[in-house]
C-alpha atoms as a PDB file:
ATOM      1  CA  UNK A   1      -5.208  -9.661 -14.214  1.00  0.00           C
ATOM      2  CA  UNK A   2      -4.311 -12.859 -12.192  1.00  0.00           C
ATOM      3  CA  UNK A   3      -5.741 -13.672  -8.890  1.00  0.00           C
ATOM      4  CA  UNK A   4      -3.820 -15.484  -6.234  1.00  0.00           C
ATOM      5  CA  UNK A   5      -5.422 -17.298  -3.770  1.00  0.00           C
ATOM      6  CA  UNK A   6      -3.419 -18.506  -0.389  1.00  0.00           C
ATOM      7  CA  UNK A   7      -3.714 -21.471   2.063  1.00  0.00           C
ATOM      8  CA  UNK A   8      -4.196 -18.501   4.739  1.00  0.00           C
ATOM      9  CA  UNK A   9      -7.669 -17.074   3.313  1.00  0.00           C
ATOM     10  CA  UNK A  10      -5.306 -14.611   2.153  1.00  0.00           C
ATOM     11  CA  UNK A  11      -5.626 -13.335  -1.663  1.00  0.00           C
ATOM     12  CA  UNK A  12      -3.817 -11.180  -3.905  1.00  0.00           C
ATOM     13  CA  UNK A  13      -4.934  -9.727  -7.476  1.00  0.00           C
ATOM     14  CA  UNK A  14      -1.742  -8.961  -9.959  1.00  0.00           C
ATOM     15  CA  UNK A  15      -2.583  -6.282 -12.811  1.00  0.00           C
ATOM     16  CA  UNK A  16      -1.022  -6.234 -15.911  1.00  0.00           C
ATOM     17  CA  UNK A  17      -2.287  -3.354 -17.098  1.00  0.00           C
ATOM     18  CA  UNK A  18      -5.645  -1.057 -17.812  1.00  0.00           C
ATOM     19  CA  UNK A  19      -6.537  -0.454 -14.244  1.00  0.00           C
ATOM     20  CA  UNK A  20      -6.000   3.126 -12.534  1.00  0.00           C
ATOM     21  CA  UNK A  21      -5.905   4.725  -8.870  1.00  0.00           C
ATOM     22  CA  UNK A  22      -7.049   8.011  -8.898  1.00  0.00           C
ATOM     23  CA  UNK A  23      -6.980  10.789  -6.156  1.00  0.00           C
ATOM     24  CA  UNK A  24      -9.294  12.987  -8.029  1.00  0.00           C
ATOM     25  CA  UNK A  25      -6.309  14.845  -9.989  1.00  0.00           C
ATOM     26  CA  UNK A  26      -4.089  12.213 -10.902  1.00  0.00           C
ATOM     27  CA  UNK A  27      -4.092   8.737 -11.780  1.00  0.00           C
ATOM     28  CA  UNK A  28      -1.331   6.108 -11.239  1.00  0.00           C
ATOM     29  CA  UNK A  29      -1.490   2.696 -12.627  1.00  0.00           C
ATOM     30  CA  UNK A  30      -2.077   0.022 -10.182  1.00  0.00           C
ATOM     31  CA  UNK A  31      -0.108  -3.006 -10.148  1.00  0.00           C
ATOM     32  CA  UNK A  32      -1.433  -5.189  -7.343  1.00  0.00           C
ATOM     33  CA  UNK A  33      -4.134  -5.438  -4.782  1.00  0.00           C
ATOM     34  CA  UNK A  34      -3.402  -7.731  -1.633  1.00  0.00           C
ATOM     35  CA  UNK A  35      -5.961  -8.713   0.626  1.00  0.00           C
ATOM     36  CA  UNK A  36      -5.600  -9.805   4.070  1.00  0.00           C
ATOM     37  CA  UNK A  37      -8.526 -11.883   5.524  1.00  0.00           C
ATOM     38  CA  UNK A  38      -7.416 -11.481   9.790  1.00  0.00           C
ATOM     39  CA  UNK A  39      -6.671  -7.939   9.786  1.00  0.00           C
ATOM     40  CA  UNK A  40      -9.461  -6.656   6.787  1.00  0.00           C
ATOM     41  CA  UNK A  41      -6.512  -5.189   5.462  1.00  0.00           C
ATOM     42  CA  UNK A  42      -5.810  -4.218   1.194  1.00  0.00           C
ATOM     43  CA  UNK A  43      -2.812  -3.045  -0.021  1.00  0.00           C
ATOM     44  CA  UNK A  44      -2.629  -1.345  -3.084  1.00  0.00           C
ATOM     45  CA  UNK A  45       0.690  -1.328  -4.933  1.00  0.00           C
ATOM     46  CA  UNK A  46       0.719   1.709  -7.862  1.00  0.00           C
ATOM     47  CA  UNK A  47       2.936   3.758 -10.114  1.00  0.00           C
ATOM     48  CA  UNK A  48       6.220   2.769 -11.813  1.00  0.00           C
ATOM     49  CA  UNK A  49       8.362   3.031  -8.637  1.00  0.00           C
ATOM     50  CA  UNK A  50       5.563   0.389  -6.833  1.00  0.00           C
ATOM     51  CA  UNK A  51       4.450   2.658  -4.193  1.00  0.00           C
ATOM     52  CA  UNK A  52       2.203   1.529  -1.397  1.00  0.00           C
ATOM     53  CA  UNK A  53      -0.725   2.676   0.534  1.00  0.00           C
ATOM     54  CA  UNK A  54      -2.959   0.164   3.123  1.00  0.00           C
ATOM     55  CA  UNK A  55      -6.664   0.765   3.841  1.00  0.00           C
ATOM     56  CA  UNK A  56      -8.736  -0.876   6.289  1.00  0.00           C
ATOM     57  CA  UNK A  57     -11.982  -2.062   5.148  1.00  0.00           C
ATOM     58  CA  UNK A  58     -13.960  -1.239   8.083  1.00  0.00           C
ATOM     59  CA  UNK A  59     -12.374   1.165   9.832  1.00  0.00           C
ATOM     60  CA  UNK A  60     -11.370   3.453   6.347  1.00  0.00           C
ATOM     61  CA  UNK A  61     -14.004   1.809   3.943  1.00  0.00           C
ATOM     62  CA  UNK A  62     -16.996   0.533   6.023  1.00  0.00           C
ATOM     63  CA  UNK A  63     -17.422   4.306   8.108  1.00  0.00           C
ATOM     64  CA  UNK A  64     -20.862   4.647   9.915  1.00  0.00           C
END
């Protein structure tokens, strides 16, 4: 993997390969992680065809 850092506090992490998203069922591999330091924001780039799905860190990850 490579990790990216940007003048913004921004950061991304680039995956060659080895690294999996699961949903329980399946598993894709995952290709990219970005991570955006205003919003708390990741997005996670999987599968072949690069799809895309953003979490929030605290309001999906960081639940009370």
């Amino acid at each position: 993997f490579k990790i990216v850092a940007y003048k913004s506090g921004n950061a991304s992490v680039e995956i060659f390969s080895g690294i999996e998203l699961s949903n329980g069922k399946l598993s894709y591999p995952l290709n990219q992680v970005k991570l955006y330091k205003e919003s708390g924001d990741l997005l996670l780039d999987f599968d072949t065809d690069h799809s895309q799905v953003k979490i929030n860190l605290k309001a999906d990850l960081l639940k009370k």
